[in-house]
N, C-alpha and C. Protein backbone atom coordinates (compact mmCIF):
# COMPACT_ATOMS: atom_id res chain seq x y z
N UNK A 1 103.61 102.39 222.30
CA UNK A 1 102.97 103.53 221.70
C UNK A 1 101.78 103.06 220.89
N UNK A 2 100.77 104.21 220.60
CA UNK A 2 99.90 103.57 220.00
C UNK A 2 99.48 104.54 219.22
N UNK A 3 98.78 104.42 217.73
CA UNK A 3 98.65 105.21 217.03
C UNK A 3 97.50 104.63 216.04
N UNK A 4 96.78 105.93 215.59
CA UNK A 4 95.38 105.85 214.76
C UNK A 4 95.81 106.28 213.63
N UNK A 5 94.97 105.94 212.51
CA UNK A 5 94.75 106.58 211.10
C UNK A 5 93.10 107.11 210.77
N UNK A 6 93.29 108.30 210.77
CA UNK A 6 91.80 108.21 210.15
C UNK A 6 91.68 108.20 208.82
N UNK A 7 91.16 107.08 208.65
CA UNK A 7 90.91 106.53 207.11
C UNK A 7 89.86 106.98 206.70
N UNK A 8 89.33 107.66 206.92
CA UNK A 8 88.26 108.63 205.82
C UNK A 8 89.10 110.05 205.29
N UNK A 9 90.07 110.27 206.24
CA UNK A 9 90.71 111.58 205.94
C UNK A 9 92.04 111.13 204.57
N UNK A 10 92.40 109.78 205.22
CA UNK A 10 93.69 109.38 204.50
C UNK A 10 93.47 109.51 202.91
N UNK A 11 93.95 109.98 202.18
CA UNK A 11 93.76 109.78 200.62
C UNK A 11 95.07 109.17 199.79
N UNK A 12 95.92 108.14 200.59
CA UNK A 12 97.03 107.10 199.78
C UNK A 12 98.09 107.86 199.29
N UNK A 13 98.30 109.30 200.21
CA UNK A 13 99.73 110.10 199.56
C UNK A 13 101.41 109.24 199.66
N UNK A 14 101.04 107.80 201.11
CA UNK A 14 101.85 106.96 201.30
C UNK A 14 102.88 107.60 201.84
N UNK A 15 102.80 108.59 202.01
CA UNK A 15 104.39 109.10 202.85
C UNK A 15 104.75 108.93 204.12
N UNK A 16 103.51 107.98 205.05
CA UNK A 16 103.89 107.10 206.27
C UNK A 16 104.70 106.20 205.71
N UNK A 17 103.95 105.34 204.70
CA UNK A 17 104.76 104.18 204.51
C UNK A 17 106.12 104.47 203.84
N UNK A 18 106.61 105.44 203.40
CA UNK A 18 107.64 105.61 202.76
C UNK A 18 108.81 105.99 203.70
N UNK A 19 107.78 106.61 205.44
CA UNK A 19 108.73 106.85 206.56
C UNK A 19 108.89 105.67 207.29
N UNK A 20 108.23 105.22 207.46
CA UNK A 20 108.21 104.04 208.82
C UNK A 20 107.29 102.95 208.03
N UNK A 21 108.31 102.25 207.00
CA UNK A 21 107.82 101.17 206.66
C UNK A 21 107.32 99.62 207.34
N UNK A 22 108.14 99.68 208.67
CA UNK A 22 107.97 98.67 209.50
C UNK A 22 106.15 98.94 210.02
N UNK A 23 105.87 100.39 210.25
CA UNK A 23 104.87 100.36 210.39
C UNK A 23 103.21 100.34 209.49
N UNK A 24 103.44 100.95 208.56
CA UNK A 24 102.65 101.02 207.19
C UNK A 24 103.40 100.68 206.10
N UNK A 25 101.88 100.39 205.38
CA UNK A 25 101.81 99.70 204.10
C UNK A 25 100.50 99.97 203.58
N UNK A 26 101.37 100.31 202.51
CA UNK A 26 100.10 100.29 201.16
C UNK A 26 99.61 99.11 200.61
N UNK A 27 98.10 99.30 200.38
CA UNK A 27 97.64 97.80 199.89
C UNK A 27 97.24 98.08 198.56
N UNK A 28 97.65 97.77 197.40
CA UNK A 28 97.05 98.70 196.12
C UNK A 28 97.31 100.08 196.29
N UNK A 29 96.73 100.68 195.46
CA UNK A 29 96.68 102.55 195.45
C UNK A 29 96.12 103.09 196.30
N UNK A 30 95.31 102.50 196.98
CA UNK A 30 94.63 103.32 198.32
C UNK A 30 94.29 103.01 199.47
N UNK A 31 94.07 101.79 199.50
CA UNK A 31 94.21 101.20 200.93
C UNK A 31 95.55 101.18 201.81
N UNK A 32 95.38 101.73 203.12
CA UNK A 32 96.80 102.05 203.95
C UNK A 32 96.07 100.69 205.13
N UNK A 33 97.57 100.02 205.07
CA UNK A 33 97.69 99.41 206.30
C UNK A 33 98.54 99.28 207.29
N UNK A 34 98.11 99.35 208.75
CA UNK A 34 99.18 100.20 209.57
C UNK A 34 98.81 99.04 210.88
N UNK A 35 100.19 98.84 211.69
CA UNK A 35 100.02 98.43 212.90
C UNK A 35 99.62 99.16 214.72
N UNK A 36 98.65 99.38 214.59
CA UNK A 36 97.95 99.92 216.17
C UNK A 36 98.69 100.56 216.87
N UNK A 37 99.95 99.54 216.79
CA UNK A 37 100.79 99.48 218.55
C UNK A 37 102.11 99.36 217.05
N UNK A 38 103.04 100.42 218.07
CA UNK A 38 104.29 100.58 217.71
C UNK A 38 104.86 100.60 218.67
N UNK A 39 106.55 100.00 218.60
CA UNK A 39 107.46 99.87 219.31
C UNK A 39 108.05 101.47 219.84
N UNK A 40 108.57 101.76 220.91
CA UNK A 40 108.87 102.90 221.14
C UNK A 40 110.04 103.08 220.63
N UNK A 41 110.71 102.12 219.76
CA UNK A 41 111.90 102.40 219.47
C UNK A 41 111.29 103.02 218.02
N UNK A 42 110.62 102.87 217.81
CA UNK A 42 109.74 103.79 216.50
C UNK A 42 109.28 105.59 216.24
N UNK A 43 109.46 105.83 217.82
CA UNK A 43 108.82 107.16 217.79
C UNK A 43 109.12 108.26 216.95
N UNK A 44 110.21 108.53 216.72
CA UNK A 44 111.09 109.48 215.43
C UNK A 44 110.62 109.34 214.09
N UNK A 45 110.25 108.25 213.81
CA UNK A 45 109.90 107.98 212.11
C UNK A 45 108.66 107.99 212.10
N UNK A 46 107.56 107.67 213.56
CA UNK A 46 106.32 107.94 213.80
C UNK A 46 106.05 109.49 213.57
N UNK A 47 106.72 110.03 214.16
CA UNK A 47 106.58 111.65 214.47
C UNK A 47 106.81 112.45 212.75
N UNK A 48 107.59 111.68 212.27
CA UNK A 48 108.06 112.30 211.31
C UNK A 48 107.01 111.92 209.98
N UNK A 49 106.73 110.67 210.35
CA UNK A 49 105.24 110.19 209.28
C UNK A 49 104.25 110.63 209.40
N UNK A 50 103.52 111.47 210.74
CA UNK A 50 102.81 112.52 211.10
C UNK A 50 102.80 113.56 210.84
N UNK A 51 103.67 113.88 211.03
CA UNK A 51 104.39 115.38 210.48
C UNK A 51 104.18 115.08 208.50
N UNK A 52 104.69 114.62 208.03
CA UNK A 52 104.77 114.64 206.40
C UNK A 52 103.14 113.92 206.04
N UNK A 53 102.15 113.87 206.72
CA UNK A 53 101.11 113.26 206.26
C UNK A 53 100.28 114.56 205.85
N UNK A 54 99.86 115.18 204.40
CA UNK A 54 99.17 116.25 203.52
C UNK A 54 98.22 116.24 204.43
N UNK A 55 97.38 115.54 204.88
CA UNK A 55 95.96 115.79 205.43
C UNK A 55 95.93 115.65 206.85
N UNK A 56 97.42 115.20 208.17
CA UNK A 56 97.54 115.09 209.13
C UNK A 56 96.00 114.12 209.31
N UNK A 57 96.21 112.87 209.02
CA UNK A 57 95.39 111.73 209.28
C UNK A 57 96.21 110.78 210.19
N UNK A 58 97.33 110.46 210.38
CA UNK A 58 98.16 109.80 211.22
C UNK A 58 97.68 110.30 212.72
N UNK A 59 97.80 110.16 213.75
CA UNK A 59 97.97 110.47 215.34
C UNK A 59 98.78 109.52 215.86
N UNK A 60 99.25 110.36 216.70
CA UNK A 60 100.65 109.22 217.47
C UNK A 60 100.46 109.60 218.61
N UNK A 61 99.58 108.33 219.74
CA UNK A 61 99.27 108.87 221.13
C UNK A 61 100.23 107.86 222.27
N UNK A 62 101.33 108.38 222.74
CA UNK A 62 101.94 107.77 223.38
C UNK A 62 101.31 107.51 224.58
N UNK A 63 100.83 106.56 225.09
CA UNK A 63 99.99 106.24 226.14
C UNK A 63 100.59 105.52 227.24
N UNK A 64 101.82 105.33 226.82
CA UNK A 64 102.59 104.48 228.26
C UNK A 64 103.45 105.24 228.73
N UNK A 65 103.49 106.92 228.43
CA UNK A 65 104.23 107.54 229.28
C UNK A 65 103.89 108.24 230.45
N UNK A 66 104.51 108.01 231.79
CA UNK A 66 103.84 108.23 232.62
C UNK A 66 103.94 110.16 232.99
N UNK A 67 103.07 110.24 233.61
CA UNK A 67 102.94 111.79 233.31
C UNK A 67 102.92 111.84 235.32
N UNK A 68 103.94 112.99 235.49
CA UNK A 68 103.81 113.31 236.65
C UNK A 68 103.32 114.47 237.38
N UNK A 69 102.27 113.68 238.51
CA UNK A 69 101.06 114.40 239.08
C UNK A 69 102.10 114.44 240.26
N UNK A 70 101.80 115.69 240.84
CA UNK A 70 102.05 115.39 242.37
C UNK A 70 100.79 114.77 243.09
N UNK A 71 101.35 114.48 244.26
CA UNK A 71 100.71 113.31 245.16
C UNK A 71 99.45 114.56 245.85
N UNK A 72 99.34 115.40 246.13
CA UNK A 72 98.67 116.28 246.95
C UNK A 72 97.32 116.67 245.52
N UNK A 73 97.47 116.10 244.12
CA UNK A 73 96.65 116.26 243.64
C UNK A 73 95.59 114.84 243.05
N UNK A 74 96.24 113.84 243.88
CA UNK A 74 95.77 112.80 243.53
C UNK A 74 94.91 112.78 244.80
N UNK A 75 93.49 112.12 244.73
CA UNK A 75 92.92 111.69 246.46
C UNK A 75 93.03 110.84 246.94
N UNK A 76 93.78 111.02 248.05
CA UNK A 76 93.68 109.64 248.76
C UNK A 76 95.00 109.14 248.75
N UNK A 77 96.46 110.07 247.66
CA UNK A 77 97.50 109.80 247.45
C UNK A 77 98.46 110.40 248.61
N UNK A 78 99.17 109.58 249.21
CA UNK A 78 99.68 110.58 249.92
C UNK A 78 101.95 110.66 249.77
């Protein structure tokens, strides 16, 4: 999984890091530091650190799930 912060929006309310500490951390009072790439065994405390973030600055874009197309809409797929 992979996930952004927008750090211009973030203002250090810390309630990622207080959900999913494996993933964030506070550096001082306002600097947030967070790892890119999360384990999928993370997604619940991700979702939920998204969810409780005041300014919804967190995003959680699961990008390795595969999404199913049928074949008649792919070209060339048969």
């Amino acid at each position: 999984m992979r996930l952004a912060v927008d750090l211009n929006r973030c203002q250090g309310y810390a309630q990622c890091a207080f959900l999913a500490p494996d993933v964030f951390a506070m550096h001082g009072d306002e600097a947030l530091l967070y790892a890119p790439e999360a384990d999928e065994s993370q997604r619940a405390r991700l979702a939920q650190a998204a969810a409780a973030c005041p300014v919804q600055a967190v995003l959680v874009d699961a990008v390795d799930v595969p999404v199913d197309v049928p074949d008649e809409a792919v070209p060339g797929a048969r």
